[in-house]
Protein backbone atom coordinates (compact mmCIF):
# COMPACT_ATOMS: atom_id res chain seq x y z
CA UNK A 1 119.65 130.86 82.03
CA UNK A 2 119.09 129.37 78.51
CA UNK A 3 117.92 126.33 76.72
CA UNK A 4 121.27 125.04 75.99
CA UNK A 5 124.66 125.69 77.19
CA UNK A 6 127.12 125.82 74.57
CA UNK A 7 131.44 124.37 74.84
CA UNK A 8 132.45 127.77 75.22
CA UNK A 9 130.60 128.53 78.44
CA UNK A 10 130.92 124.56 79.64
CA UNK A 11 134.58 125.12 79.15
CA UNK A 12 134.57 127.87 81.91
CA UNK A 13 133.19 125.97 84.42
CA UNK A 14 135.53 126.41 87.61
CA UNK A 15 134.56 123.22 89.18
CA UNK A 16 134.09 119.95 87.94
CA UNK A 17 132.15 118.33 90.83
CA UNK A 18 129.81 121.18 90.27
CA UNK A 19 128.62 121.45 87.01
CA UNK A 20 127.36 125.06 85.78
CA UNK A 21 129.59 127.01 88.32
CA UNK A 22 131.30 129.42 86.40
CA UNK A 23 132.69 131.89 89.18
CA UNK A 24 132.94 131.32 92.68
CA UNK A 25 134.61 134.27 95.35
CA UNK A 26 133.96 135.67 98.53
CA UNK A 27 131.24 138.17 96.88
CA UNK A 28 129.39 135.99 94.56
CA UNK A 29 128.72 132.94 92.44
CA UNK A 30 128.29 133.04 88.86
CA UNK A 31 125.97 129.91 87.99
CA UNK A 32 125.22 128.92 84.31
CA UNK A 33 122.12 126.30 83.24
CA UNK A 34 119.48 125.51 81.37
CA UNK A 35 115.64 126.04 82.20
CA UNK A 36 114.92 122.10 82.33
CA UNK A 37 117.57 121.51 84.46
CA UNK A 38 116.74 124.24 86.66
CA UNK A 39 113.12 122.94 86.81
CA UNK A 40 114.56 119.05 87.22
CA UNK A 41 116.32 120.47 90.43
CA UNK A 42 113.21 121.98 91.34
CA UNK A 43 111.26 118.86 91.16
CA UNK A 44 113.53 116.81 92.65
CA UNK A 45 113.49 118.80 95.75
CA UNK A 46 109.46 119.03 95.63
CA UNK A 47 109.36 115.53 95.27
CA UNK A 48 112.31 115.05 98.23
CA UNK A 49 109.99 117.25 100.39
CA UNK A 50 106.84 115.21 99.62
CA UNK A 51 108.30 112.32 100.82
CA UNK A 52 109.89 113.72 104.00
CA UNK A 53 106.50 115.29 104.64
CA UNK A 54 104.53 112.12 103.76
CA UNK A 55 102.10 114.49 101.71
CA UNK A 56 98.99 113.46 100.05
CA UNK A 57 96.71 114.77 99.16
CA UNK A 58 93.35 113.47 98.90
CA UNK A 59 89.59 114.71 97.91
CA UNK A 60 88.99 113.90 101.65
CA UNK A 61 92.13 115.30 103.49
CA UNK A 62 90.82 118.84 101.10
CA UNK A 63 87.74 118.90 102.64
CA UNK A 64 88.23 118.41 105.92
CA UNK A 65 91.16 121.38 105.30
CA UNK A 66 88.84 123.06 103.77
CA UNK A 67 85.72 122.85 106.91
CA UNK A 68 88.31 123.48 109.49
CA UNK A 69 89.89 126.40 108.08
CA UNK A 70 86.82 128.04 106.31
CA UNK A 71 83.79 126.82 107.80
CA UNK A 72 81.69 129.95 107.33
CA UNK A 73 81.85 129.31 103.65
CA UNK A 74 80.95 125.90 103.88
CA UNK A 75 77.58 124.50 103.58
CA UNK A 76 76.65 121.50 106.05
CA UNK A 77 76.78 118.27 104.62
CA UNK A 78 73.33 116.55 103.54
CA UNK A 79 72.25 113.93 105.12
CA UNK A 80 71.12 111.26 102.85
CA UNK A 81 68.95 108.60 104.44
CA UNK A 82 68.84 106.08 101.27
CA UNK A 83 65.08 105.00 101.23
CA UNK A 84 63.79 108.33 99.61
């Protein structure tokens, strides 16, 4: 893991459809990136869950989380009649 991967490493790579694998046996894998692609890949896969999930999130969807799973902390709502 680094910021930048330099020709020397890049030119060990062992395969070229998989860029960053240096070593690859039986045993173990020997992997080489950078921290912004490592979080790109993570993104990509939070966003790729997101979307298989249909997530979203919402002030409203939170609260009503929120009152089912920890009602004993939550205060009743107030009602609010409009004509006070």
């Amino acid at each position: 893991m680094g910021t930048e991967i330099d020709d020397a490493v890049r030119n060990q790579y062992s395969d070229p459809a998989r860029p960053g694998l240096t070593t690859n046996n039986p045993r173990y894998r020997i992997w080489v990136t950078t921290w912004g692609q490592l979080l790109d890949q993570a993104d990509r896969r939070v966003q790729a869950f997101r979307s298989a999930l249909e997530l979203v999130s919402t002030d409203q969807t939170s609260r009503r989380y929120l009152q089912r799973k920890h009602t004993e902390f939550i205060p009743p709502p107030v009602a609010h009649d409009g004509g006070t």
